[in-house]
N, C-alpha and C. Protein backbone atom coordinates (compact mmCIF):
# COMPACT_ATOMS: atom_id res chain seq x y z
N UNK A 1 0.85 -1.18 0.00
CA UNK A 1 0.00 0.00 0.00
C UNK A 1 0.89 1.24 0.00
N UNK A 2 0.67 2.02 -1.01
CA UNK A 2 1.63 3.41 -0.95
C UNK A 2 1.42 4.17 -0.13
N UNK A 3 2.20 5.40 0.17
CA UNK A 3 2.00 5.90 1.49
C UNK A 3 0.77 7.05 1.20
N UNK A 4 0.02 7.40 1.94
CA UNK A 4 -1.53 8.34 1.46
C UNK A 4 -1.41 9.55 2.70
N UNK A 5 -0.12 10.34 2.72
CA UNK A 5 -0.09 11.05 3.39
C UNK A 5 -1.36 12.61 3.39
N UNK A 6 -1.45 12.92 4.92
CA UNK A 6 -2.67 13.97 4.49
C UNK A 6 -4.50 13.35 4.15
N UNK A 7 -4.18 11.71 4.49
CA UNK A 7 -5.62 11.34 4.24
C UNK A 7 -6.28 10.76 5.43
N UNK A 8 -7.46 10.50 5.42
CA UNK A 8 -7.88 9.36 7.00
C UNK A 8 -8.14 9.02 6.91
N UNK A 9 -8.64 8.10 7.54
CA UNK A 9 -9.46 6.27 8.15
C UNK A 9 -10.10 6.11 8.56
N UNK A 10 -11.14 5.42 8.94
CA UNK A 10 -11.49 4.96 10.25
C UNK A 10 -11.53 3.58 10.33
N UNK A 11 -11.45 2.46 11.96
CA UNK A 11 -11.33 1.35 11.33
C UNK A 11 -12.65 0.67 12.09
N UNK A 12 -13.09 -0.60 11.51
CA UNK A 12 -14.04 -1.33 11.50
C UNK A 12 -13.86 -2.06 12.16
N UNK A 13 -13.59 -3.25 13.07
CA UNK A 13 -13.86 -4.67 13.45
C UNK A 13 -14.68 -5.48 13.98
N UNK A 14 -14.84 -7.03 13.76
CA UNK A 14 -16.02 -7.39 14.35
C UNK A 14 -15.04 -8.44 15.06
N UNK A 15 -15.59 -9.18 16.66
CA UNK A 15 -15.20 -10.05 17.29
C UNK A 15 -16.40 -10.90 17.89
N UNK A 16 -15.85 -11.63 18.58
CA UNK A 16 -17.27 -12.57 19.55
C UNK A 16 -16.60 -12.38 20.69
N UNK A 17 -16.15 -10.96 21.13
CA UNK A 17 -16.45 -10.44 22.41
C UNK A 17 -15.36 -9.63 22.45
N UNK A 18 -14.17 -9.74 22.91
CA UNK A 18 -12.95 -8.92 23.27
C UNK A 18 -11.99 -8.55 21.85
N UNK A 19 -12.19 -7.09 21.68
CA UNK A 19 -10.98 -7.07 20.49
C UNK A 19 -9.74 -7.75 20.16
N UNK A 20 -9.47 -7.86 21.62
CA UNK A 20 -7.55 -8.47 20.69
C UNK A 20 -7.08 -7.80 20.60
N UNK A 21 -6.07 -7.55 19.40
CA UNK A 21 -5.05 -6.49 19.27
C UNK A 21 -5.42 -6.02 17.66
N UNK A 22 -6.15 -6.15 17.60
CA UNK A 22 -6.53 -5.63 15.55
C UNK A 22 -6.64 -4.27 15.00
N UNK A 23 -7.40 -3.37 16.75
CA UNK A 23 -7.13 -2.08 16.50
C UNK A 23 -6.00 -1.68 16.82
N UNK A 24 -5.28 -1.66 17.02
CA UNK A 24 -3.59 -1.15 17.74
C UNK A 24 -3.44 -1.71 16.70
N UNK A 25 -3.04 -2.72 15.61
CA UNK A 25 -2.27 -3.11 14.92
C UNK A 25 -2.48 -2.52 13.39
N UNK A 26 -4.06 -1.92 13.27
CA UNK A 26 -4.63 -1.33 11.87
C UNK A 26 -4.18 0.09 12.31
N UNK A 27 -4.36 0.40 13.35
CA UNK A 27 -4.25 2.01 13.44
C UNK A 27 -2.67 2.22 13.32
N UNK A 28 -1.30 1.33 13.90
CA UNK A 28 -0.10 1.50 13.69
C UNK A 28 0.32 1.41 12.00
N UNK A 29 -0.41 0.59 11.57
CA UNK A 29 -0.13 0.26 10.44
C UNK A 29 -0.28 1.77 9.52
N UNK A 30 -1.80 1.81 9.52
CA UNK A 30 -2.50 3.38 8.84
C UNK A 30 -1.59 4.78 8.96
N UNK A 31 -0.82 4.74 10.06
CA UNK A 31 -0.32 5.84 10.86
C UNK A 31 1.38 5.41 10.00
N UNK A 32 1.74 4.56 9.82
CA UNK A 32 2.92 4.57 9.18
C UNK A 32 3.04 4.67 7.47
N UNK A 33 1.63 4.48 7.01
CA UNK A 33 1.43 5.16 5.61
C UNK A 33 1.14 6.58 5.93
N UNK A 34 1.27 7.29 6.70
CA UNK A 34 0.34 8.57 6.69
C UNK A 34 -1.29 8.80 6.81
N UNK A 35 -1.44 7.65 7.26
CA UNK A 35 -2.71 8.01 7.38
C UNK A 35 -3.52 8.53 9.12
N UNK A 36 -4.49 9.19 9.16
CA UNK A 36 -5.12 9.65 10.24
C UNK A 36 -6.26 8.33 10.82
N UNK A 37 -6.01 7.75 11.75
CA UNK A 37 -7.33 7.18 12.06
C UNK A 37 -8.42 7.99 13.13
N UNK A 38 -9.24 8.25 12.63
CA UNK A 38 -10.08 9.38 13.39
C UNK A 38 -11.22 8.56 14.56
N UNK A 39 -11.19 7.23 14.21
CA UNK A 39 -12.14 6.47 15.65
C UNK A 39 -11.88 4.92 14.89
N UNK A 40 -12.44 4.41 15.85
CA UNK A 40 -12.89 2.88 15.75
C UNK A 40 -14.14 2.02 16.61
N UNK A 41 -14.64 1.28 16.01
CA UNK A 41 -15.65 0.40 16.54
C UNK A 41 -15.73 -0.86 16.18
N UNK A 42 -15.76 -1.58 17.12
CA UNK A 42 -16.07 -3.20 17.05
C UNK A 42 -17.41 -3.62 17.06
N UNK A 43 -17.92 -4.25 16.47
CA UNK A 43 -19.08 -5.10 16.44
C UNK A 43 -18.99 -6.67 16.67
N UNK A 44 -19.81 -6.91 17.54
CA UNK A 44 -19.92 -7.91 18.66
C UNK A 44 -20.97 -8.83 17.55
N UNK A 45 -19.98 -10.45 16.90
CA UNK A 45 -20.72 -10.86 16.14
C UNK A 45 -20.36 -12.74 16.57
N UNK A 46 -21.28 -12.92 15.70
CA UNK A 46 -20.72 -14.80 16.34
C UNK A 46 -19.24 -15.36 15.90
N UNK A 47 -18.75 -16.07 16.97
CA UNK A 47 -17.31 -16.48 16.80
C UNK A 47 -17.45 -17.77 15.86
N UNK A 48 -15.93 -16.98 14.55
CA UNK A 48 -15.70 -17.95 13.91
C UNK A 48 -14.07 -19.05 14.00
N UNK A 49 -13.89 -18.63 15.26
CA UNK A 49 -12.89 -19.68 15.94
C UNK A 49 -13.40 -21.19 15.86
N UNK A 50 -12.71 -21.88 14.97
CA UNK A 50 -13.26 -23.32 14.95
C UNK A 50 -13.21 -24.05 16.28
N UNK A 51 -12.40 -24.08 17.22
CA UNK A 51 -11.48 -24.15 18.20
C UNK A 51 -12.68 -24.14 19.47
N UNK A 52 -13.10 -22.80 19.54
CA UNK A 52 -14.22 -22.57 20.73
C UNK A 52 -15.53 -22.46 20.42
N UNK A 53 -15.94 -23.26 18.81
CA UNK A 53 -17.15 -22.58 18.40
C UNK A 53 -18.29 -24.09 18.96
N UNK A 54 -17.42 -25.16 19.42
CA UNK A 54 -18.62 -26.23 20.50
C UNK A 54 -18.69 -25.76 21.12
N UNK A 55 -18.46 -24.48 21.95
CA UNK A 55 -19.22 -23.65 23.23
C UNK A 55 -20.13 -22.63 22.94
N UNK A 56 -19.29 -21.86 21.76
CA UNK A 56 -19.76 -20.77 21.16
C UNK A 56 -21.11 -20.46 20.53
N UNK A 57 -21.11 -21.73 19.58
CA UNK A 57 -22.67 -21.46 18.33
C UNK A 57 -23.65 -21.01 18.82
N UNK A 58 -24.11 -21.38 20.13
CA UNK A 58 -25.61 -21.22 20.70
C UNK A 58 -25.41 -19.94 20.46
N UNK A 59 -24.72 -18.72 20.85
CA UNK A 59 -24.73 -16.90 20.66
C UNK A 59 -24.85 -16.88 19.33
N UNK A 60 -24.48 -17.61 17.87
CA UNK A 60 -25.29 -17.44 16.80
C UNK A 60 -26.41 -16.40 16.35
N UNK A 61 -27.36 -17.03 17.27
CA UNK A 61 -29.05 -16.41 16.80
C UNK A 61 -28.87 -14.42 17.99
N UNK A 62 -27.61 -14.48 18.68
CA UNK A 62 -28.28 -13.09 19.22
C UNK A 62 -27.47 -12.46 19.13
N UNK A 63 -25.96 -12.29 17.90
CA UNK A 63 -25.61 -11.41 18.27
C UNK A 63 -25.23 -11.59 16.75
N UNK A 64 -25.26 -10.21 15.56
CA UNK A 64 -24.96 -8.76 16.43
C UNK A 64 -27.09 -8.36 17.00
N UNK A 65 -27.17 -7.44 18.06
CA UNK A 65 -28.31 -7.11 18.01
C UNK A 65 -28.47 -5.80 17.46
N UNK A 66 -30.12 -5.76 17.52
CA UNK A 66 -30.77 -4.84 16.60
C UNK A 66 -30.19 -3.28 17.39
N UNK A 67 -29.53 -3.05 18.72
CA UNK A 67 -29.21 -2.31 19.03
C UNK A 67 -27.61 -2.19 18.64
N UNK A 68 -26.61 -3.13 18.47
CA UNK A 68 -25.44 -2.68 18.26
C UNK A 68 -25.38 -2.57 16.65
N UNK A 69 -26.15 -2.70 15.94
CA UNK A 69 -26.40 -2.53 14.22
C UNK A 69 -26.45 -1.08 14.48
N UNK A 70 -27.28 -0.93 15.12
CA UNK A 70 -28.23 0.85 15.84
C UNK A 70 -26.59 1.73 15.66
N UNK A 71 -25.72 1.37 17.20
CA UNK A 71 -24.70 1.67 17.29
C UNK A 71 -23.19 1.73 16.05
N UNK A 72 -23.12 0.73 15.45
CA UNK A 72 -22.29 0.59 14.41
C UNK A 72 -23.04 1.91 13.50
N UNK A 73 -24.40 2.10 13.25
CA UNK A 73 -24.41 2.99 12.14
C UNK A 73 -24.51 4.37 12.79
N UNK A 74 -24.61 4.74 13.78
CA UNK A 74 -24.56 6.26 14.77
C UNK A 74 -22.92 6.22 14.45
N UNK A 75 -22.01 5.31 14.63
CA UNK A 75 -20.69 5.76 14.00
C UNK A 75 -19.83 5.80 13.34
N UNK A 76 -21.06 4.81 12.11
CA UNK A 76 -20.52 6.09 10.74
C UNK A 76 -20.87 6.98 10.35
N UNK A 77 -22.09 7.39 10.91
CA UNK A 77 -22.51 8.96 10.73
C UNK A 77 -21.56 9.95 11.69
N UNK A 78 -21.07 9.46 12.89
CA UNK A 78 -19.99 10.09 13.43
C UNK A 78 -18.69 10.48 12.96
N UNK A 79 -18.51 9.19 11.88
CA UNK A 79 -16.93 9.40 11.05
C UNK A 79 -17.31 10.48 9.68
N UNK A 80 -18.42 10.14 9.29
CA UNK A 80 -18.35 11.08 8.14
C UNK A 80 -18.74 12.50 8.65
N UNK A 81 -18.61 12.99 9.82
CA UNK A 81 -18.64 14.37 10.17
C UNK A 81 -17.31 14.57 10.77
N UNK A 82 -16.76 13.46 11.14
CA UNK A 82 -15.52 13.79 11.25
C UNK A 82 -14.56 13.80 10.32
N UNK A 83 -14.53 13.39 9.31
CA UNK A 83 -14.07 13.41 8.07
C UNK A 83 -13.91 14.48 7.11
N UNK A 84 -15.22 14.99 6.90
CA UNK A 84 -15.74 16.81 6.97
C UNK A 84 -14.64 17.43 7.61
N UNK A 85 -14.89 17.40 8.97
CA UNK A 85 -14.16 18.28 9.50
C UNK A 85 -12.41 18.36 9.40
N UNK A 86 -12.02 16.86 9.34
CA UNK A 86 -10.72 16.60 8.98
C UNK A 86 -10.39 17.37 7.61
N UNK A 87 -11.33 17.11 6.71
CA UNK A 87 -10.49 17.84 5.25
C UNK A 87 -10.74 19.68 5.20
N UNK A 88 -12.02 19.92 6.09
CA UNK A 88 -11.67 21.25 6.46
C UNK A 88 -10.64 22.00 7.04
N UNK A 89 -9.70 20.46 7.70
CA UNK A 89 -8.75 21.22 8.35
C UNK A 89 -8.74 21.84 9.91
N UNK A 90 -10.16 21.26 10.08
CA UNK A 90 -10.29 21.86 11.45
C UNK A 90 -9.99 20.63 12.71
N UNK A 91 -9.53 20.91 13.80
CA UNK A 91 -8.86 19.41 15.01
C UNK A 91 -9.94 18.64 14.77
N UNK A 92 -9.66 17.50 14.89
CA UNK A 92 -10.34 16.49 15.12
C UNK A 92 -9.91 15.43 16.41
N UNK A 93 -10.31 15.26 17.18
CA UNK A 93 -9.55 14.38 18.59
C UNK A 93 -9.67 12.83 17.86
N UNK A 94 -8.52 12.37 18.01
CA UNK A 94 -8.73 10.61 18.10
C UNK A 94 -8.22 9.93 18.95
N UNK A 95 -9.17 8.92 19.27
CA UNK A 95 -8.72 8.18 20.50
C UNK A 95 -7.40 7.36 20.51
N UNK A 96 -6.91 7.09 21.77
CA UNK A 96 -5.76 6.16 21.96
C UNK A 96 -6.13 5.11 21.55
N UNK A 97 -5.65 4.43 20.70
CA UNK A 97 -5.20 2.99 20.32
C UNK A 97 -4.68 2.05 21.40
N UNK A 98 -5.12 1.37 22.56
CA UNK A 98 -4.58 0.74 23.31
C UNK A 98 -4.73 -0.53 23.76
N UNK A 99 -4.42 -1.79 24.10
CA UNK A 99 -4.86 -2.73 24.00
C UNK A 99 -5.20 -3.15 25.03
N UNK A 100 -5.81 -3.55 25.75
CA UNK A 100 -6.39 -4.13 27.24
C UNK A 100 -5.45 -5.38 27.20
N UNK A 101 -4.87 -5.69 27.91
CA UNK A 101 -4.37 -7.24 28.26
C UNK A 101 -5.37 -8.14 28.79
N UNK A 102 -6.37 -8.40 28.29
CA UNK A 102 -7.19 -9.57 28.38
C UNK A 102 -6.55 -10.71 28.42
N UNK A 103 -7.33 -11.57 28.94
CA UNK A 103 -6.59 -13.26 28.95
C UNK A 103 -6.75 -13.44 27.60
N UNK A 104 -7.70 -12.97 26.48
CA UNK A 104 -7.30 -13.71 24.59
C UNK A 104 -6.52 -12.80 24.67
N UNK A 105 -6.19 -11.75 25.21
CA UNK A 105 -4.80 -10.59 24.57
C UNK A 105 -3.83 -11.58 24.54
N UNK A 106 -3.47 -11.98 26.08
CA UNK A 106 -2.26 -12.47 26.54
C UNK A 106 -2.18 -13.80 25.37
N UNK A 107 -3.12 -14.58 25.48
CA UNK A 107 -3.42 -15.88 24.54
C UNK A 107 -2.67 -15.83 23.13
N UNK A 108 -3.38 -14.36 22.46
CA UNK A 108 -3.50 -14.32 21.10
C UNK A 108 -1.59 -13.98 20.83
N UNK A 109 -1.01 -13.33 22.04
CA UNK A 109 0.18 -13.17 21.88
C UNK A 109 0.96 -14.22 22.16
N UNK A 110 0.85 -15.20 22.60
CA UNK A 110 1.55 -16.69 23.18
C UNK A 110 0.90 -17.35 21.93
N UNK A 111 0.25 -17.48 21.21
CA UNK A 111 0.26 -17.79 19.58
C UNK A 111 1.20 -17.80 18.90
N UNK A 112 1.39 -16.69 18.80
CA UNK A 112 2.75 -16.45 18.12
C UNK A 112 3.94 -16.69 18.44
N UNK A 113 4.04 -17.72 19.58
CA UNK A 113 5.36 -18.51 19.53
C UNK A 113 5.18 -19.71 19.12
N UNK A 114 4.22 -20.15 18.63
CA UNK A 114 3.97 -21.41 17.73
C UNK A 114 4.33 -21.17 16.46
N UNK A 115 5.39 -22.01 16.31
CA UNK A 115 5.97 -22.35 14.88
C UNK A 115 5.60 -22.24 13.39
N UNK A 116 4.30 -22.65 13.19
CA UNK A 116 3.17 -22.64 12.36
C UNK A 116 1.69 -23.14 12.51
N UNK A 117 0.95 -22.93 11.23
CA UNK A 117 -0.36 -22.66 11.55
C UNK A 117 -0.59 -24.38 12.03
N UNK A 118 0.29 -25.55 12.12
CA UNK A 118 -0.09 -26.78 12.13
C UNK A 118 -0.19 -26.44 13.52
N UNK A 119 0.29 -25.87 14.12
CA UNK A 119 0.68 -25.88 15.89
C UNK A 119 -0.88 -25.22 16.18
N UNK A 120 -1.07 -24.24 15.54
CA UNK A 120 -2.01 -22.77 15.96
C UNK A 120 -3.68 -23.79 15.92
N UNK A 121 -4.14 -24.60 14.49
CA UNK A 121 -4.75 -24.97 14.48
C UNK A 121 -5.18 -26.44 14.04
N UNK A 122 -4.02 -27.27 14.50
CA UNK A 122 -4.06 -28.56 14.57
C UNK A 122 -4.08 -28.77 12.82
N UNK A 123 -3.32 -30.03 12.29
CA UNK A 123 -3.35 -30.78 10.71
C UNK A 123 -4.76 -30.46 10.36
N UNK A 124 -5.10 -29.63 8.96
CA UNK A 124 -6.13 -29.71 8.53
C UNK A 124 -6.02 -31.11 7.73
N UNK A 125 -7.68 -32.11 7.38
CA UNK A 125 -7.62 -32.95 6.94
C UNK A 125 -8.79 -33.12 5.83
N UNK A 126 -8.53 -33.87 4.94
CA UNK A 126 -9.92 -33.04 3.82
C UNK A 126 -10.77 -34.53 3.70
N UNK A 127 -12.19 -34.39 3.77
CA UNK A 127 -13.01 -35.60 3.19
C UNK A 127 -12.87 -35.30 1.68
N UNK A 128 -12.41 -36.37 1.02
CA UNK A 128 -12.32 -36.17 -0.02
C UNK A 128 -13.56 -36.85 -1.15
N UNK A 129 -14.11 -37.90 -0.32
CA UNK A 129 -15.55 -38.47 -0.81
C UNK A 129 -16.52 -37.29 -0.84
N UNK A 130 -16.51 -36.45 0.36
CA UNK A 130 -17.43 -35.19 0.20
C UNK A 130 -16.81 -33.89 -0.50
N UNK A 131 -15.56 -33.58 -0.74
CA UNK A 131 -15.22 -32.88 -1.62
C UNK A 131 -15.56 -32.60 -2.65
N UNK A 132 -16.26 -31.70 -3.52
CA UNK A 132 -16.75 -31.18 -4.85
C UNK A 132 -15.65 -30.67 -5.89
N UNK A 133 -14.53 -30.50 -5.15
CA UNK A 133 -13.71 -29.45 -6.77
C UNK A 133 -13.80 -28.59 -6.42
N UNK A 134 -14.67 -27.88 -5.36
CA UNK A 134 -15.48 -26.76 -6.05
C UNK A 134 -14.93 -25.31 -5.96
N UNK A 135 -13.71 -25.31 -5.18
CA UNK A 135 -12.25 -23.95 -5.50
C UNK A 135 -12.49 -23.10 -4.22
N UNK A 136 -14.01 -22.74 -3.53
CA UNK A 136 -14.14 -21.97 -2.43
C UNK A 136 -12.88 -21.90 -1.78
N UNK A 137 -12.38 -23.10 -1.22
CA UNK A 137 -11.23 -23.04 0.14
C UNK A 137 -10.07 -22.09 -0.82
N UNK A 138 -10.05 -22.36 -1.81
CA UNK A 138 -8.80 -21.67 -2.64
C UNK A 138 -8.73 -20.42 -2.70
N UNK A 139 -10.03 -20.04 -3.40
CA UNK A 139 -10.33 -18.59 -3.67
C UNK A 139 -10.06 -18.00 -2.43
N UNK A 140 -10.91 -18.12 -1.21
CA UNK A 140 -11.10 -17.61 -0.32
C UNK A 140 -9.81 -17.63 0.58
N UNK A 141 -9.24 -18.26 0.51
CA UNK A 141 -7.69 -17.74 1.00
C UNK A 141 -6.88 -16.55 0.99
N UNK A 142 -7.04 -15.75 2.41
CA UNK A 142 -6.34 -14.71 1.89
C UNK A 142 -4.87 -14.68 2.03
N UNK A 143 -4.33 -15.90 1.83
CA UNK A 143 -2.23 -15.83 1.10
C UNK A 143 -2.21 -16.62 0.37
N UNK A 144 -3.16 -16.80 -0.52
CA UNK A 144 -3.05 -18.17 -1.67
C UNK A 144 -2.29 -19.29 -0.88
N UNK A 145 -2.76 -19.45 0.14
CA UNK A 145 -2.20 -21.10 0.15
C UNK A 145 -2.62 -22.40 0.39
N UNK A 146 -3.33 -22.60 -0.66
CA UNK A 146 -4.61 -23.40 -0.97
C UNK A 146 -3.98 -23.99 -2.33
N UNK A 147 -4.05 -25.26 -2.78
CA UNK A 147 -3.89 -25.50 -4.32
C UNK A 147 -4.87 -26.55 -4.18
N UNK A 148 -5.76 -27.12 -5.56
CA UNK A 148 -6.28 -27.95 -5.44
C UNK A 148 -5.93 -29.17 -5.91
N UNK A 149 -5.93 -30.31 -6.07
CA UNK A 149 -4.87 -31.51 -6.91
C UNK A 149 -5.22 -32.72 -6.91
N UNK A 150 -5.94 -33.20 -7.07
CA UNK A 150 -7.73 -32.45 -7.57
C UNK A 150 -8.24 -31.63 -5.94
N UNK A 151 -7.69 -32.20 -4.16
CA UNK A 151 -8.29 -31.86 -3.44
C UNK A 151 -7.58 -30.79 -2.61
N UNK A 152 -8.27 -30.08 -1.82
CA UNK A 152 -7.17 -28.75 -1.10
C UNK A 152 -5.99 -29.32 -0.43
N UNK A 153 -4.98 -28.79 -0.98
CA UNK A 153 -3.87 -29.43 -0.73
C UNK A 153 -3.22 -27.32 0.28
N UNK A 154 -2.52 -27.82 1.65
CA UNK A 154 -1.81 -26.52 2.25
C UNK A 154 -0.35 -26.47 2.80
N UNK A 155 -0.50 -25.06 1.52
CA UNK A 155 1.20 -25.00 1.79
C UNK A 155 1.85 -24.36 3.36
N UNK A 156 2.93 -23.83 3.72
CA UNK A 156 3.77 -23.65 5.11
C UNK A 156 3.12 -22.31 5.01
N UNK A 157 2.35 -21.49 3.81
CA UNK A 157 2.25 -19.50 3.90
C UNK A 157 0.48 -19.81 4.73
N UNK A 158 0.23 -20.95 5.13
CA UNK A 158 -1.34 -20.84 6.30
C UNK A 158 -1.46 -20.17 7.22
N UNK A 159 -1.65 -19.27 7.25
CA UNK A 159 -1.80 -18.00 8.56
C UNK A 159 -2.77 -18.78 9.84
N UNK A 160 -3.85 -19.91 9.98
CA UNK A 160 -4.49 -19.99 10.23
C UNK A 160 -5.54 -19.61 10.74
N UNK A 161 -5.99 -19.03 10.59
CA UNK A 161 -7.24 -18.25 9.73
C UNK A 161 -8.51 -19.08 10.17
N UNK A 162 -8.71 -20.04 9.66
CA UNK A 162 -9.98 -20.58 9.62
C UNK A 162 -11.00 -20.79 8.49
N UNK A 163 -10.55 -19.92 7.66
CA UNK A 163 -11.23 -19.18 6.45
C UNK A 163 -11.76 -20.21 5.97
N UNK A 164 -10.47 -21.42 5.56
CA UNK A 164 -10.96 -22.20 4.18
C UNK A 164 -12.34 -23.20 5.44
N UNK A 165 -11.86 -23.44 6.31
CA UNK A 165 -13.11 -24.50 7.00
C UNK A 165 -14.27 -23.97 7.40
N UNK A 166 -14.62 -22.57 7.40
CA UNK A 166 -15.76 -21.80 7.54
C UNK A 166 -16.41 -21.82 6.23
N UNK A 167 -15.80 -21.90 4.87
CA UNK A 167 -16.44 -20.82 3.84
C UNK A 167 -16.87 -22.60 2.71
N UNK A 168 -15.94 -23.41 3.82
CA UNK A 168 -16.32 -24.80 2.93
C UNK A 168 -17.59 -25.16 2.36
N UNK A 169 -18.31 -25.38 1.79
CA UNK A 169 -19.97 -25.52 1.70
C UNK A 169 -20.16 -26.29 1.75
N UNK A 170 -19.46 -27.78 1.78
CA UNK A 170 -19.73 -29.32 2.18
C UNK A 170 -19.17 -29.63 3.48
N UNK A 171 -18.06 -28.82 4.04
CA UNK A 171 -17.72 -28.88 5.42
C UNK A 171 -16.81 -30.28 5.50
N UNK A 172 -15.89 -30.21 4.52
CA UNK A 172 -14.76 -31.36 4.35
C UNK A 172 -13.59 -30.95 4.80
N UNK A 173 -13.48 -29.73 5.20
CA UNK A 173 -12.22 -29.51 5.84
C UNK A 173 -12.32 -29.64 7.23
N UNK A 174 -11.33 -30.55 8.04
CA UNK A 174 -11.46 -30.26 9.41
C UNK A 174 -10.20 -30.14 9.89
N UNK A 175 -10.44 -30.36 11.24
CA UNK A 175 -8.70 -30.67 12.14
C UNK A 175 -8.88 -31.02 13.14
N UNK A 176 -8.33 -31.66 13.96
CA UNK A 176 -8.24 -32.65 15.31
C UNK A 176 -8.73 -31.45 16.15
N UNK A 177 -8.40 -30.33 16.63
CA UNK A 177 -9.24 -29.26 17.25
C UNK A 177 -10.86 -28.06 17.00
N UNK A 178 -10.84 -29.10 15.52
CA UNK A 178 -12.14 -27.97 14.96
C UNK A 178 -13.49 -28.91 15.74
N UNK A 179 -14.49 -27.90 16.01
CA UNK A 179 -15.98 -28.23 16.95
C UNK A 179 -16.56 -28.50 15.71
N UNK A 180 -16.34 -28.72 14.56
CA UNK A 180 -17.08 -29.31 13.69
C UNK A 180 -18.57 -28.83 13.59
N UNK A 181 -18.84 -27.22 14.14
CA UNK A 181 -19.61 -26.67 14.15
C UNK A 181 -19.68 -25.09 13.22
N UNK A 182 -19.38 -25.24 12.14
CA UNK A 182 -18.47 -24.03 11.31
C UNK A 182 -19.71 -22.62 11.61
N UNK A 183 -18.51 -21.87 11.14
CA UNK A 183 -19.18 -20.25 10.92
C UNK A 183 -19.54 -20.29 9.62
N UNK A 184 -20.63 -19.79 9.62
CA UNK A 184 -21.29 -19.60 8.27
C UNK A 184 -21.70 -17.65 8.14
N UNK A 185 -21.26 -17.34 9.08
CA UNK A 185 -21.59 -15.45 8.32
C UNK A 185 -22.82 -15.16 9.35
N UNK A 186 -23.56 -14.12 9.52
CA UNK A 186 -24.51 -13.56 10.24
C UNK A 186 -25.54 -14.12 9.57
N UNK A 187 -26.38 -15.09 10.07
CA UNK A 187 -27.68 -15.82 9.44
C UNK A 187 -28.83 -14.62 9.43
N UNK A 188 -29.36 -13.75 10.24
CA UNK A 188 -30.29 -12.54 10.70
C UNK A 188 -29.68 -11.33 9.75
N UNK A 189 -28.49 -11.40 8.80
CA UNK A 189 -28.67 -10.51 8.50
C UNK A 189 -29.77 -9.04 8.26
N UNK A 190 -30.52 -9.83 7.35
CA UNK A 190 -30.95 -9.13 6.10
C UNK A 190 -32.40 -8.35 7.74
N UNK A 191 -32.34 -9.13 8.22
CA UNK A 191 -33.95 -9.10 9.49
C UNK A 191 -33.44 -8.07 10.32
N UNK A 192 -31.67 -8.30 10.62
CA UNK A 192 -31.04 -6.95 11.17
C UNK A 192 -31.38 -5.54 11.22
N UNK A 193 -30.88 -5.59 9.49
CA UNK A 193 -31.26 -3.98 9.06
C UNK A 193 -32.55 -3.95 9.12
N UNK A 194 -33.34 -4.76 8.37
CA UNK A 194 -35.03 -4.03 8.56
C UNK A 194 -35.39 -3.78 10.04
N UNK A 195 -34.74 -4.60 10.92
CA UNK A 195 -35.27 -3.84 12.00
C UNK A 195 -34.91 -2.93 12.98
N UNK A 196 -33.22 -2.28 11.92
CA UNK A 196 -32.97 -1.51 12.26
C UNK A 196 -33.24 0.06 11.71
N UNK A 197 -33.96 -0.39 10.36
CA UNK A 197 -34.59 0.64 9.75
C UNK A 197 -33.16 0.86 8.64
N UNK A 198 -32.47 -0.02 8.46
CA UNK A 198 -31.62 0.46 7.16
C UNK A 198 -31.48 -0.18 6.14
N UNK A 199 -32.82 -1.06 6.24
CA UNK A 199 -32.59 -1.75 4.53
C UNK A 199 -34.05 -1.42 4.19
C-alpha cells in the first residue's frame, strides 16, 4: 500500500467479544502510511474460531443485536462528520489505540510462539468423498495457500485463519481441534437492518 499522506481512516472490526489487538495493529499500520485514524468500533458478532465454536454457536441467533447494528451505524454517521471536518482542516480528537491485556490478549500473543499454523490450528484434513472441486477453500484464501490436486492441498504460507473450514460448503475440511460446528456469516442478517430501519 503506498503511502496516502494527508488522508484518513477509520477502522471497522467485528469479534465474539474482546478485540484483541486488531485495532492497535490497523491504526499503527495506517499511521505509518500517513494516514489519520479518526475512531474505531467493534461489532460484537458470532465467533468464527473453529477451536471454541462447541461452546460458542448457541450466541449465533443473538448477536450482532438490533441495538449494536443501531450503534455501528450512529458511528458512521460520526466518522463522516468527522471526516468533513478533517479535510476542512479543522482538530479532530482521536482516540488512543490501546490494548487491554485480556486473557485472549495475553493468549492471542503466546500464539505467536507457535511455529506454524499446524501448531495454531491442529493438521487440517480433507473428506475427499465429500469434496466437490469446487475452489471456495482456494479462492477464499487470503495468502493463496490453498492449491487444489484435484483436493485442497496446504502450503507452510497458512496463517491460520480458519477461512478455508468456515467458507467450505460441504464442510470437508477439518482438524483434530475444529468443533465441527463451522461459521457460516450472520444468518439474521438481512432481518437486522429491517429492524434496524436500514434496509
Amino acid at each position: 500500500m503506498p503511502r496516502l499522506e494527508g488522508k484518513c481512516a477509520f477502522l471497522l472490526t467485528s469479534s465474539a467479544g474482546a478485540r484483541g489487538q486488531a485495532t492497535r495493529l490497523f491504526a499503527t499500520a495506517l499511521k505509518k502510511k500517513g494516514l489519520t485514524a479518526l475512531g474505531d468500533h467493534n461489532l460484537i458478532c458470532p465467533d468464527s474460531w473453529g477451536g471454541t465454536r462447541r461452546w460458542s454457536h448457541s450466541a449465533d441467533e443473538t448477536v450482532p443485536t438490533v441495538e449494536s447494528v443501531l450503534e455501528l451505524a450512529a458511528f458512521v454517521e460520526k466518522m463522516l462528520s468527522a471526516i468533513e471536518m478533517f479535510l476542512d482542516g479543522k482538530p479532530v480528537e482521536t482516540p488512543p489505540y490501546r490494548v487491554m491485556p485480556t486473557g485472549l490478549y495475553l493468549a492471542s500473543r503466546l500464539s505467536r510462539l507457535a511455529p506454524g499454523a499446524r501448531f495454531k490450528m491442529g493438521r487440517k484434513k480433507v473428506d475427499t468423498a465429500a469434496c466437490t472441486e469446487c475452489r471456495v477453500c482456494e479462492k477464499n484464501c487470503p495468502v493463496g495457500a490453498i492449491t487444489l490436486g484435484p483436493y485442497p492441498r496446504f502450503s507452510r504460507e497458512c496463517i491460520a485463519c480458519w477461512r478455508c473450514i468456515n467458507t467450505c460448503p460441504e464442510d470437508c475440511i477439518t482438524t483434530v481441534i475444529d468443533s465441527r460446528v463451522h461459521y457460516k456469516g450472520i444468518k439474521r442478517r438481512d432481518e437486522l437492518l429491517k429492524q434496524a430501519g436500514l434496509k
